[in-house]
Protein backbone atom coordinates (compact mmCIF):
# COMPACT_ATOMS: atom_id res chain seq x y z
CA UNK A 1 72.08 63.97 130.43
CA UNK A 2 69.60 66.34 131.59
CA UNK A 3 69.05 69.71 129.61
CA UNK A 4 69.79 71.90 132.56
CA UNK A 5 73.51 70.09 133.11
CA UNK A 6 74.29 70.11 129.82
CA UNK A 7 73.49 73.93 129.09
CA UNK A 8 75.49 74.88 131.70
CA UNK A 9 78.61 72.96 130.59
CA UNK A 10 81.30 76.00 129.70
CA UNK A 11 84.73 77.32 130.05
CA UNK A 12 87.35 79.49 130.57
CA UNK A 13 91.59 81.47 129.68
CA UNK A 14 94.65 81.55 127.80
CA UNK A 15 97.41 79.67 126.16
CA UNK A 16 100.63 77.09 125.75
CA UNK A 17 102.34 74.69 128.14
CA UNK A 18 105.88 74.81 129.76
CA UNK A 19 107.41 71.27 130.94
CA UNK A 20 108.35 69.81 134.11
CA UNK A 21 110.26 67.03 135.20
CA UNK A 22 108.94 64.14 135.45
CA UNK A 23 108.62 61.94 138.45
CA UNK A 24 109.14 58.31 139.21
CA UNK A 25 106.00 55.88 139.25
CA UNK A 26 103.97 59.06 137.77
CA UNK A 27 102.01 59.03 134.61
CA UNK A 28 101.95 62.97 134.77
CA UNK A 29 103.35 66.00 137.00
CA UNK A 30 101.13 68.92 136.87
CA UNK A 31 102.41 71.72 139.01
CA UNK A 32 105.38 69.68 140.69
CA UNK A 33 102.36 67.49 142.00
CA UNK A 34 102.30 63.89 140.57
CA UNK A 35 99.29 61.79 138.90
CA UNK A 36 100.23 58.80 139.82
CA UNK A 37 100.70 55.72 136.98
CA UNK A 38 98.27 53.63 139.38
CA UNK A 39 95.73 56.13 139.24
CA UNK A 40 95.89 56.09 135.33
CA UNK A 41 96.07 52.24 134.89
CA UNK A 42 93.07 51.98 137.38
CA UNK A 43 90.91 53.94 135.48
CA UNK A 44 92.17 52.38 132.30
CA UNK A 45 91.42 48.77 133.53
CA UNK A 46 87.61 50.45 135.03
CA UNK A 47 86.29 52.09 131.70
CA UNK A 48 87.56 48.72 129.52
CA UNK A 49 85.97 46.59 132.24
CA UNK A 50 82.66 48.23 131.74
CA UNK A 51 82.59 48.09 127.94
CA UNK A 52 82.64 44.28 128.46
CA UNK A 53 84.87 43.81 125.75
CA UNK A 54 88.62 43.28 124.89
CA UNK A 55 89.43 45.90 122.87
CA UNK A 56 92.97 45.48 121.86
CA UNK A 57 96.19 47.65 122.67
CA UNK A 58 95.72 50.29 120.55
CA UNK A 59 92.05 51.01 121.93
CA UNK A 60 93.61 50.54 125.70
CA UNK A 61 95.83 53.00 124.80
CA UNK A 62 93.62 55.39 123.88
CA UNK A 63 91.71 54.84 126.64
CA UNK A 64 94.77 55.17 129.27
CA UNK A 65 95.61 58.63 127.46
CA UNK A 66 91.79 60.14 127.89
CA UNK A 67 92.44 59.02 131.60
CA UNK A 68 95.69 60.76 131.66
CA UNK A 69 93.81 63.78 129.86
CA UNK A 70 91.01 63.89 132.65
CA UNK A 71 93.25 63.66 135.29
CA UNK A 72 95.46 65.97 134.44
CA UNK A 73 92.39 68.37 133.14
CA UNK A 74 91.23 68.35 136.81
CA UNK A 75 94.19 69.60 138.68
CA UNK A 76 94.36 72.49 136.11
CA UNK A 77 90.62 73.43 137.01
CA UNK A 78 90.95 72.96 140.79
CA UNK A 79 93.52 75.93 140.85
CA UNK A 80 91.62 77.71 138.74
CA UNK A 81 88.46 77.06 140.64
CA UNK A 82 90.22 78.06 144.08
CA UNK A 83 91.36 81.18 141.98
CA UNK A 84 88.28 82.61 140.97
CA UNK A 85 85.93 81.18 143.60
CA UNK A 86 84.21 79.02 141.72
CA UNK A 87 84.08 75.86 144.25
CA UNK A 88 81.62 73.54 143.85
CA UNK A 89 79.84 71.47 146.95
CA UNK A 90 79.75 67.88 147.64
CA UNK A 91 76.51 68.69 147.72
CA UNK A 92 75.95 69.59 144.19
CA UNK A 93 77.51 66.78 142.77
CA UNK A 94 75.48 64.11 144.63
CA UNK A 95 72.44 65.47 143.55
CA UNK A 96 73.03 65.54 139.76
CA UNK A 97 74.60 62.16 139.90
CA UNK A 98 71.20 61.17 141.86
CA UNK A 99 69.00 62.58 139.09
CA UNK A 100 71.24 61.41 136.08
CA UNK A 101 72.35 58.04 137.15
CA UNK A 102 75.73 57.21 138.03
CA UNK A 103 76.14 54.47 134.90
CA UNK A 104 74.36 56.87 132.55
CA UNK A 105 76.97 59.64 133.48
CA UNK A 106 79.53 57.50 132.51
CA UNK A 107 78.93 56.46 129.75
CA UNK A 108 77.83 59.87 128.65
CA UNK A 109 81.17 61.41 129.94
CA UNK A 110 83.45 58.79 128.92
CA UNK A 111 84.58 57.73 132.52
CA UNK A 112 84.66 54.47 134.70
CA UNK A 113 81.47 54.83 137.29
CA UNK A 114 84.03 55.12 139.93
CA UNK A 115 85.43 58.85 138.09
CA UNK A 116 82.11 60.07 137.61
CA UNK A 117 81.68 62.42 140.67
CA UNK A 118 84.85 64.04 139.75
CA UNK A 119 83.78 64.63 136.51
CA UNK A 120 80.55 65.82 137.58
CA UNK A 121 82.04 68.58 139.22
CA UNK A 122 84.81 69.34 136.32
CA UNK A 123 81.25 70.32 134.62
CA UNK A 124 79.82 72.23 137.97
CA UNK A 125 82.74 74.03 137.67
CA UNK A 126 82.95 75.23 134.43
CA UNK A 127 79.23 76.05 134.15
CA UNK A 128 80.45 78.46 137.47
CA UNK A 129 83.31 79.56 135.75
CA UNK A 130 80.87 80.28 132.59
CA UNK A 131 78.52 82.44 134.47
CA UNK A 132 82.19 84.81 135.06
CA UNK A 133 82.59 84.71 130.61
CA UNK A 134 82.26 88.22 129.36
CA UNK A 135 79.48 88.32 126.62
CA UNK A 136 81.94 88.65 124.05
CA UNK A 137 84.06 85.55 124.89
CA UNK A 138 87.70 85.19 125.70
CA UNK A 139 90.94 84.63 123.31
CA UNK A 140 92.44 81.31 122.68
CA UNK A 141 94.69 80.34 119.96
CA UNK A 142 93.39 78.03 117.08
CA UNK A 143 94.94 75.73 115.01
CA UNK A 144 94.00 74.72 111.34
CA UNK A 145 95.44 71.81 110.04
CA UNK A 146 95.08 70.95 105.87
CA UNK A 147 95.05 67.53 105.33
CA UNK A 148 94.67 64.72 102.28
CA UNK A 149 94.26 61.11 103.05
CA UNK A 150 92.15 58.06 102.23
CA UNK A 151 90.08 55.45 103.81
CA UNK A 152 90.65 52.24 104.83
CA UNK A 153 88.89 49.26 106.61
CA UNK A 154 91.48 48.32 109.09
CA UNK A 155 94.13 49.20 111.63
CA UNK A 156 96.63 46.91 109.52
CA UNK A 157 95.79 48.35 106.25
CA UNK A 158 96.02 51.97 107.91
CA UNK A 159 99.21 51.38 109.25
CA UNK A 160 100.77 49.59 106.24
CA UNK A 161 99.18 52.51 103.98
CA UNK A 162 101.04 55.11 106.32
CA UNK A 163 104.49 53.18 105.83
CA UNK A 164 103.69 53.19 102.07
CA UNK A 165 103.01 56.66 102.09
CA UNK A 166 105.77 57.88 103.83
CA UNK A 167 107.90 55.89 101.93
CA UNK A 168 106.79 57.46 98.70
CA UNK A 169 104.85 60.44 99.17
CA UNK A 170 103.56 60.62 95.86
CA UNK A 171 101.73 57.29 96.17
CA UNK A 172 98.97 59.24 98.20
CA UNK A 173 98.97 62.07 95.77
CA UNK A 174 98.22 59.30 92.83
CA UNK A 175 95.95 57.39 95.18
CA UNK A 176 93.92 60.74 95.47
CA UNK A 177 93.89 61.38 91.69
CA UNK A 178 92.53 58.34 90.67
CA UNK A 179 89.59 59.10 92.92
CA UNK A 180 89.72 56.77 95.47
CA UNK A 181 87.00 55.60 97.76
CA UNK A 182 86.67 57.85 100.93
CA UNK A 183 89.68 59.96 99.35
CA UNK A 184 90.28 63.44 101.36
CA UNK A 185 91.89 66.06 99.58
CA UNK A 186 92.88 69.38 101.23
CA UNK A 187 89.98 69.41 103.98
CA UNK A 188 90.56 72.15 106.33
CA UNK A 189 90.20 70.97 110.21
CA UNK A 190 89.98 73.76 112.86
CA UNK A 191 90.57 72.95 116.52
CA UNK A 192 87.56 74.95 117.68
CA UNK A 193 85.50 73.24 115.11
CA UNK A 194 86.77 70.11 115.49
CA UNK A 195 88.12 69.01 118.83
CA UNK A 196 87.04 65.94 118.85
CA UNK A 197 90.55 65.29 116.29
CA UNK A 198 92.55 66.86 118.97
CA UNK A 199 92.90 63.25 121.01
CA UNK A 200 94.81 61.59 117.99
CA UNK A 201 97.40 64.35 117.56
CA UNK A 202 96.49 66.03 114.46
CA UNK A 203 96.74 69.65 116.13
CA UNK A 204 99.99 68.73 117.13
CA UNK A 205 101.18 66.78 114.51
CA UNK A 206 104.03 68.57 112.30
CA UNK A 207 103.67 69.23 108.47
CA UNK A 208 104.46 65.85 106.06
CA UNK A 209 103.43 64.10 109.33
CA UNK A 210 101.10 60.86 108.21
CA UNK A 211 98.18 60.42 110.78
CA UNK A 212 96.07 57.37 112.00
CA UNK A 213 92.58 58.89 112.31
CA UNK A 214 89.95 56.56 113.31
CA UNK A 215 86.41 56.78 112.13
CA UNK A 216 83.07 54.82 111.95
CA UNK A 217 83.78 52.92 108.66
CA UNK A 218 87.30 52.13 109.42
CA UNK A 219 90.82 54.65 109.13
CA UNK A 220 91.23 57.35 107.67
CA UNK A 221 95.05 57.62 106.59
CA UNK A 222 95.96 61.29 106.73
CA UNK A 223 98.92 63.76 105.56
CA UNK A 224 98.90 67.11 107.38
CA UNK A 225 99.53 69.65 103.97
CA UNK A 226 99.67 72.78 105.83
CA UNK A 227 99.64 74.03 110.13
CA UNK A 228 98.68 77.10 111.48
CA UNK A 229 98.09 78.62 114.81
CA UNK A 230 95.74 81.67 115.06
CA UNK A 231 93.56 83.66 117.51
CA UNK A 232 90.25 82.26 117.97
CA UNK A 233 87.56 83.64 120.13
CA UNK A 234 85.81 80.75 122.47
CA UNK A 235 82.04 82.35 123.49
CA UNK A 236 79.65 80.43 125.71
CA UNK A 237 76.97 80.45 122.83
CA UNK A 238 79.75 78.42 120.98
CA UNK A 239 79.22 75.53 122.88
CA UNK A 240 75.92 75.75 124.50
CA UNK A 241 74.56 73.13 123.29
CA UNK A 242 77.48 70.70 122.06
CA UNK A 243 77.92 66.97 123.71
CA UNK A 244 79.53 67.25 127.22
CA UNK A 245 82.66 65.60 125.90
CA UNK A 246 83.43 68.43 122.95
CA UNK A 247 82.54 70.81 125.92
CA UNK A 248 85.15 69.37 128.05
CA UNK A 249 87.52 69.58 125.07
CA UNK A 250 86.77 73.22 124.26
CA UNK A 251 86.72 74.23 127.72
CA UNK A 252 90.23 72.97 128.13
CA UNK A 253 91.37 75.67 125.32
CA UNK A 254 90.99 77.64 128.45
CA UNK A 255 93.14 76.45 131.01
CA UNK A 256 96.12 76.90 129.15
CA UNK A 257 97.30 79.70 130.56
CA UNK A 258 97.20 77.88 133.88
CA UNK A 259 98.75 74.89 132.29
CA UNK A 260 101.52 77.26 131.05
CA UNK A 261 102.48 78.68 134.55
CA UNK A 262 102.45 75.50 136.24
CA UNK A 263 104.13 73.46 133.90
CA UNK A 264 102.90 69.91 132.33
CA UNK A 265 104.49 66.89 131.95
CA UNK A 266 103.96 63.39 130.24
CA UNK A 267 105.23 60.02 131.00
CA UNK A 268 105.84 58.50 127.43
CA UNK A 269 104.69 55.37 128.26
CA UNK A 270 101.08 57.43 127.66
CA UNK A 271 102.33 59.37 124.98
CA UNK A 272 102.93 63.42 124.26
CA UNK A 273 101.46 66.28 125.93
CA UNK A 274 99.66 68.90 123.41
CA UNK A 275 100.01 72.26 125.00
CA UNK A 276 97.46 73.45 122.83
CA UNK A 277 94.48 71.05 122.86
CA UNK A 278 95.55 70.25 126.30
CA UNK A 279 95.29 66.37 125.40
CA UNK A 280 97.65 63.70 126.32
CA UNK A 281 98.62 62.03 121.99
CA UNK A 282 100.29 59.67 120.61
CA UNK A 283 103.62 60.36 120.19
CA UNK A 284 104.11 58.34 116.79
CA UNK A 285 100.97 59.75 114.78
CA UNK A 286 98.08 57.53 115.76
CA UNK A 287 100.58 54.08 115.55
């Protein structure tokens, strides 16, 4: 992605997310105003599609709930957009998709070629909304999660190590003192360090919860030790010059305030709705 689009990739307010009912053949409500469970499955089936490979349930899932996530993202920032005047052209999305490339944008921004004007202008928008930031930054809550786990090659092992664990809670505590390889033991995770743990529910995830976190060598099998929610502060220098996905992530932190007055919901065919990290999770812990 070009320098200029990424630096101007920011953000924006507040906090927490009510509910709202749920509508038939929807994969979300935001506002009363359905996403539809076409839309969603669509631009599921697109992104796999372009990976050329069959990547299994689990990875389809993920994918359909980063969908859900975008699409839900996006009707949050259009009101706040309208709000605060901070529309962006037809115009101005055309021409960065000319210079960038349409199948460089997407896989740069996670989306299926088809999404990437509207997620061209999710950044357009922000970077406006950006230029509004005080110097100082705005408040948004943080959550720090303490967690011990250890690593493991495959989805199967992962998931038979979480029933293990969960069965006998001490196994992981013994697994840990005996030093084993890739063990984690009480590493501190912060939401506005690291969002990019956000999409697997470990923000949301509840203390003595047993998480699925994938990661380059394999699974990491992780129990959260210890939640807590506190102010951050979110500054434009913060994430200046992260990847446009962690931007997107961060900037979410501040449409929750928006997200909060018009009310969220989740069809659980997708999974749970994170009120905090604004992401659509698994609702069994990475499973």
């Amino acid at each position: 992605m070009p320098r200029r689009l990424t630096a101007t990739m920011v953000v924006l307010v507040g906090l927490t997310v009510a509910g709202c009912s749920q509508q038939m053949g929807s994969a979300a409500v935001v506002g009363g105003t359905a996403i539809s469970d076409t839309t969603v499955q669509d631009g599921t089936a697109a992104v796999i599609a372009a990976s050329g490979t069959d990547p299994g349930d689990a990875t389809r899932a993920t994918v359909a709930r980063t969908v859900a996530t975008q699409a839900i993202r996006t009707r949050l920032l259009d009101s706040v957009a309208r709000e605060r005047g901070a529309q962006v052209s037809t115009g101005q999305v055309a021409a960065v998709v000319a210079q960038a490339g349409t199948d460089a944008l997407a896989t740069q921004l996670q989306v299926s070629a088809a999404d990437v004007p509207a997620a061209v202008r999710d950044i357009l928008t922000l970077s406006a909304l950006f230029e509004q930031l005080p110097p100082e930054g705005v408040a948004v809550t943080d959550v720090l999660v303490t967690v011990q786990g250890v690593q493991v090659a495959t989805r199967d092992e992962a998931v038979a190590k979480r029933s293990a664990f969960l069965a006998d809670p001490s196994a992981l505590t013994a697994e840990i003192a005996r030093g084993a390889q890739g063990a984690v033991d009480d590493e501190q995770l912060s939401l506005l360090a690291q969002p990019s743990a956000a999409p697997i529910g470990l923000y949301r995830a509840a203390v003595g919860s047993i998480v699925l976190y994938p990661s380059q060598t394999g699974y990491l099998v992780l129990r959260i030790v210890d939640r807590t929610e506190q102010p951050g502060t979110l500054t434009a220098a913060a994430v200046a010059d992260q990847p446009p996905t962690v931007i997107r992530d961060l900037g979410a932190l501040l449409l929750t305030g928006y997200a909060q007055q018009a009310g969220v919901s989740v069809n659980p065919r997708y999974g749970v709705w994170d009120s905090l990290a604004l992401q659509v999770v698994p609702a069994d812990d990475g499973l």
